[in-house]
C-alpha atoms as a PDB file:
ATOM      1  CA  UNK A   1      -5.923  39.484  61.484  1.00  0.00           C
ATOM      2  CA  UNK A   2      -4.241  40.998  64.289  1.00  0.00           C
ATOM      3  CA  UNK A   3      -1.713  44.033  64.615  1.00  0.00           C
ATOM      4  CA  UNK A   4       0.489  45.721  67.181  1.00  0.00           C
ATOM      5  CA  UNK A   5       2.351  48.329  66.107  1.00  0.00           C
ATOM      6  CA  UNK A   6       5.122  50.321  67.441  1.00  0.00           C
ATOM      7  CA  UNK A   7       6.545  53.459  66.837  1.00  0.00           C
ATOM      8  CA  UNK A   8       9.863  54.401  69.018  1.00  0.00           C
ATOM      9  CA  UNK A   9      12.520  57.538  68.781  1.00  0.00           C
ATOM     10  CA  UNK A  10      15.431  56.364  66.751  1.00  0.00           C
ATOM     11  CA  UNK A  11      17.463  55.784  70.178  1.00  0.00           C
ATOM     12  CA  UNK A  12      19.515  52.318  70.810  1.00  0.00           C
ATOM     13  CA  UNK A  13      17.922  51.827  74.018  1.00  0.00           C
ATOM     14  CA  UNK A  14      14.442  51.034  72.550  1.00  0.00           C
ATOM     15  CA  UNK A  15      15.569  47.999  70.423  1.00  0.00           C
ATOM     16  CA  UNK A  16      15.432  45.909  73.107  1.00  0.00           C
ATOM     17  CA  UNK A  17      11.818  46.693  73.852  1.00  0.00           C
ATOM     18  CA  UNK A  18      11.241  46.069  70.057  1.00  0.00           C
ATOM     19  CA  UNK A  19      12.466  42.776  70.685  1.00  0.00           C
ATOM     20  CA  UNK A  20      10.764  41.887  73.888  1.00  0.00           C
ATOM     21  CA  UNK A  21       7.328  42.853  72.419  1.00  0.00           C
ATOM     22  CA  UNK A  22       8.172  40.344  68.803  1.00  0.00           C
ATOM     23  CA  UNK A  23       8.960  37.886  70.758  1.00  0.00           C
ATOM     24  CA  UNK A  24       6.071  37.797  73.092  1.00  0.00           C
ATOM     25  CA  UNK A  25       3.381  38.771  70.156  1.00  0.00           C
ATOM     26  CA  UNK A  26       5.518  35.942  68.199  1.00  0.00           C
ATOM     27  CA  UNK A  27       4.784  33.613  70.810  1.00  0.00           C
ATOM     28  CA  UNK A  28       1.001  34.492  71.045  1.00  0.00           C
ATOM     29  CA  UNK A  29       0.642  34.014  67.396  1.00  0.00           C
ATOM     30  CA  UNK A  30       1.741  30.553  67.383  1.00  0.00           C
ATOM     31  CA  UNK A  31       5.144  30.719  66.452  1.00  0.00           C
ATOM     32  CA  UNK A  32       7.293  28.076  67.452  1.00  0.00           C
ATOM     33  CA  UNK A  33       9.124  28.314  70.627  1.00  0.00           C
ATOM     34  CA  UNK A  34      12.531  26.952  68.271  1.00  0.00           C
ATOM     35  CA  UNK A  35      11.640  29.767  66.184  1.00  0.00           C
ATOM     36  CA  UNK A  36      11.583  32.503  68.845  1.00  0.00           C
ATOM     37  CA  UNK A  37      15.221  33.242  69.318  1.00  0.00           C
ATOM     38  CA  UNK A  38      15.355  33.687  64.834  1.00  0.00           C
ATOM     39  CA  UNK A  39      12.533  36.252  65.404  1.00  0.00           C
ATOM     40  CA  UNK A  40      14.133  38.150  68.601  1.00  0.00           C
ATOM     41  CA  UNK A  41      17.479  38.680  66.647  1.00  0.00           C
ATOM     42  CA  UNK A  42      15.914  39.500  63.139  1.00  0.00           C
ATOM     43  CA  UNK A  43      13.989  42.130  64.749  1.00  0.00           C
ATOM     44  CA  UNK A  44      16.712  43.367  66.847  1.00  0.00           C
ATOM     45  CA  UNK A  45      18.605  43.347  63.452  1.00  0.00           C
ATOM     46  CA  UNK A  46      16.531  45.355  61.662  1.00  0.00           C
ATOM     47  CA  UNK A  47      15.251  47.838  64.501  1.00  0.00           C
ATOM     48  CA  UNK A  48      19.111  48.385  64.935  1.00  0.00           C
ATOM     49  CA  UNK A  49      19.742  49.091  61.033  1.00  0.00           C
ATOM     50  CA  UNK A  50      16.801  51.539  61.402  1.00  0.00           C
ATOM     51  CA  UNK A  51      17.817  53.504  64.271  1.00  0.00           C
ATOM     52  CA  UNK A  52      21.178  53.768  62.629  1.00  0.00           C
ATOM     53  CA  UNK A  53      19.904  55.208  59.441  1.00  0.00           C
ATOM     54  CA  UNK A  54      17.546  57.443  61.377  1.00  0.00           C
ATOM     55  CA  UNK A  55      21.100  58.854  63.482  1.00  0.00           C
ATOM     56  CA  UNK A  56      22.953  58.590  60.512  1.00  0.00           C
ATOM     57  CA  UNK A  57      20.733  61.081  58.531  1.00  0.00           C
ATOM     58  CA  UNK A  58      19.748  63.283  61.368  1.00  0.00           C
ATOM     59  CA  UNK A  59      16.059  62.114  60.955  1.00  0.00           C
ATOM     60  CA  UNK A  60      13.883  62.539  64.135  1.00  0.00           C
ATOM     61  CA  UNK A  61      11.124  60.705  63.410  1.00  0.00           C
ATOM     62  CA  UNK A  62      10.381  57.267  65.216  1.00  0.00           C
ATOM     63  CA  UNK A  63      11.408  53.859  63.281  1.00  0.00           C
ATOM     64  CA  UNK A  64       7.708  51.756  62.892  1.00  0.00           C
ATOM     65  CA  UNK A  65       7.480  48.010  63.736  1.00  0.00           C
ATOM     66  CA  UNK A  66       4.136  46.437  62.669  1.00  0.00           C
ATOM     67  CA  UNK A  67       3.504  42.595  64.132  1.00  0.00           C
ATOM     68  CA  UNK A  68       0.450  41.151  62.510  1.00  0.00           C
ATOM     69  CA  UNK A  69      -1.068  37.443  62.698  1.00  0.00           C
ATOM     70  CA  UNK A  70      -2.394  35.915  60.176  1.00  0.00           C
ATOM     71  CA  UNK A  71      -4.381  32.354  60.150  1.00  0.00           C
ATOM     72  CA  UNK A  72      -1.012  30.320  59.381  1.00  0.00           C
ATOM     73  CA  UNK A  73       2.166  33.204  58.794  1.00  0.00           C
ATOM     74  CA  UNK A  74       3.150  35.847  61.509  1.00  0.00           C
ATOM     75  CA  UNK A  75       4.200  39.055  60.074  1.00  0.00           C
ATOM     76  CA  UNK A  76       7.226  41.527  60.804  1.00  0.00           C
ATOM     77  CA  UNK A  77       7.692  45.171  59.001  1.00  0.00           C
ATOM     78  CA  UNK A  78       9.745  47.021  60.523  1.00  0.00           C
ATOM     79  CA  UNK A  79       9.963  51.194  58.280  1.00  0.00           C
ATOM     80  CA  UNK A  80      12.544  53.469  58.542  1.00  0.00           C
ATOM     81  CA  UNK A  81      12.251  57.131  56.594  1.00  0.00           C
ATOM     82  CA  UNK A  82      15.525  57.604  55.108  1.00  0.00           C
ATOM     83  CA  UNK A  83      14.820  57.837  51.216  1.00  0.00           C
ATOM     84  CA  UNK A  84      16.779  55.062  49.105  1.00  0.00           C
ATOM     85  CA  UNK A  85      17.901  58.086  47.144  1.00  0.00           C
ATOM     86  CA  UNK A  86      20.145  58.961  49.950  1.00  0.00           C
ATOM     87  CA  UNK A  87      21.470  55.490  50.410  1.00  0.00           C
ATOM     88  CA  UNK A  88      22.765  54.952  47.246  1.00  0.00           C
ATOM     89  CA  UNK A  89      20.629  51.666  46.691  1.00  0.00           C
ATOM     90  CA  UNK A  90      21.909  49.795  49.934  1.00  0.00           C
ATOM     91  CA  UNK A  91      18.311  50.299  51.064  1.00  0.00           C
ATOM     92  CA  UNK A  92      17.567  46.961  48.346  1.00  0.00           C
ATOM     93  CA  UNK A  93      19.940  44.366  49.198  1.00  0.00           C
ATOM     94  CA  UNK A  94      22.906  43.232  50.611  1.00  0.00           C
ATOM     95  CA  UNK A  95      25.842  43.842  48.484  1.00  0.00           C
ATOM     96  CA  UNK A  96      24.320  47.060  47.074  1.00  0.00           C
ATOM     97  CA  UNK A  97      26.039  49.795  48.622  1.00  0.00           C
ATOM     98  CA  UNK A  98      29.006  51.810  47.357  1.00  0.00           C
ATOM     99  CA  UNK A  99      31.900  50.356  49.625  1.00  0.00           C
ATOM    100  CA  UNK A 100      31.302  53.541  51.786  1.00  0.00           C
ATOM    101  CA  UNK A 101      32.075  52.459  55.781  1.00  0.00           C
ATOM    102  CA  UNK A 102      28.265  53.104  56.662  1.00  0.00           C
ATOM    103  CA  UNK A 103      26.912  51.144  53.667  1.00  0.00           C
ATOM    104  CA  UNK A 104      28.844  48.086  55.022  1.00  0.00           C
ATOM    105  CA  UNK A 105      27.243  48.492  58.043  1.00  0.00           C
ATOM    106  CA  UNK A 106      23.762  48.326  56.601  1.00  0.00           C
ATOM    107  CA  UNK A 107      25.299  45.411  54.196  1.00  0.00           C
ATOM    108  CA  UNK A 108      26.218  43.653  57.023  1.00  0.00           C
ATOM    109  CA  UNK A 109      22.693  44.249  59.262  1.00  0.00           C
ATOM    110  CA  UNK A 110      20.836  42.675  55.851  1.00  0.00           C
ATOM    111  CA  UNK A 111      23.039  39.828  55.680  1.00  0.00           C
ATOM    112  CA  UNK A 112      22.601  38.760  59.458  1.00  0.00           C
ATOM    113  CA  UNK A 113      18.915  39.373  58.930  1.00  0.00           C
ATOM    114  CA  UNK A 114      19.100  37.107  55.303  1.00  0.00           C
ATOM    115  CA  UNK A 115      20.418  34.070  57.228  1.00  0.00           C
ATOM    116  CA  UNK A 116      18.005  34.157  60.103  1.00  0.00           C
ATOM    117  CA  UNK A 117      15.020  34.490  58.146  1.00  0.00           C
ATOM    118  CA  UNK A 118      13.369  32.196  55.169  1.00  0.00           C
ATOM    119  CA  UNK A 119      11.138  34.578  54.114  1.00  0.00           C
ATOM    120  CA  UNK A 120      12.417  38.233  54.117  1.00  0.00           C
ATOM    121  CA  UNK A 121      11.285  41.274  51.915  1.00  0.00           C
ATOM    122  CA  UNK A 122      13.595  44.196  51.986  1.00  0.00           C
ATOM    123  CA  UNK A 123      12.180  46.959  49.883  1.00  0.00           C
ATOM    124  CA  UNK A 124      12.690  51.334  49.586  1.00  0.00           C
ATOM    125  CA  UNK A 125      11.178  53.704  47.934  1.00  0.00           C
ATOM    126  CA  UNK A 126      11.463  57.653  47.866  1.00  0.00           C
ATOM    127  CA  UNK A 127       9.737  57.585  51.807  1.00  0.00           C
ATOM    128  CA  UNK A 128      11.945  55.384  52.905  1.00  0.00           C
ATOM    129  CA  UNK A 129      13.267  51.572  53.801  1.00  0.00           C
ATOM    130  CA  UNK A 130      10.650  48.522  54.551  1.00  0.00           C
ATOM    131  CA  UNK A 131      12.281  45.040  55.981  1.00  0.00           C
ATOM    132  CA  UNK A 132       9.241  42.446  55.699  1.00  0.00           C
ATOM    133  CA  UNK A 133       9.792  39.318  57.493  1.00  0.00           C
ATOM    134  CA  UNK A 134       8.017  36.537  58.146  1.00  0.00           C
ATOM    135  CA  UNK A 135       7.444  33.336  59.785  1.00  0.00           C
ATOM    136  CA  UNK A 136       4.898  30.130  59.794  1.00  0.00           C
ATOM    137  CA  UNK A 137       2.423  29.705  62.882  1.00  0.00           C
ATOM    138  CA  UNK A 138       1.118  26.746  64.817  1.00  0.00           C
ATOM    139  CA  UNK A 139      -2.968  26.656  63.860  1.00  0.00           C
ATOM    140  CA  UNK A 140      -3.736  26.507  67.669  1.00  0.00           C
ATOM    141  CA  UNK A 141      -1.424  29.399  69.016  1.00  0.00           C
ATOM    142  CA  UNK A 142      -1.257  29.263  73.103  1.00  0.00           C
ATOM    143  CA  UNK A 143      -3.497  31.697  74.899  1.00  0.00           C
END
């Protein structure tokens, strides 16, 4: 099992690289070239909902994105540190928040990220948001 993981300042600019990196680690796990665009966005998605939290609660401390391969599943997790206790619950799903401008914001970052991905964990705890994603690999990824 490999990892790469990134940690980045909660600034808009470094989504993009978020994305960049998932998409070429994606592609070096074996993850269909079909697929790639799903994963790109998804990430961007999430990395995006994180930074905004991050801003949104005056948290400096970086948003974490780890990439991990597995034999047949790729693997997304992308943290953020704002405590669900501050969120109201829209930390859990979409749908969840309290009708408050920001919540549909996050609402609406969960839903995009819903529809892109099959398989998609979003969970929160007292340390913060976790958005687990992932997708199926070829056996023989390229080299």
């Amino acid at each position: 099992m490999a990892t790469v993981e990134l940690r980045f300042s909660a600034l808009p600019e470094h989504v993009r690289t978020a994305r960049l990196v998932a998409a070429a680690v994606a592609r070096r796990a074996g993850v269909d070239d079909a697929v790639l665009d799903e994963v790109r966005l998804a990430v961007g998605e999430a990395c995006s909902r994180a930074v905004g939290l991050h801003v949104g609660h005056g948290l400096d401390t970086p948003v974490r994105v780890a990439l991990t391969e597995d034999e047949k599943v790729f693997r997304i997790e992308v943290g953020d540190d704002v405590p669900q206790a501050a969120l109201g619950g829209a930390h859990a799903s979409p749908g969840s928040g309290d009708g408050a401008e920001g919540d549909d914001e996050v609402d609406m970052g969960l839903a995009v990220i819903s529809g892109l991905v099959d398989d998609v964990e979003v969970t929160a705890d007292e340390r913060g948001g976790l958005i687990r994603m992932s997708w199926p690999t070829d056996p023989e990824p390229l080299d």
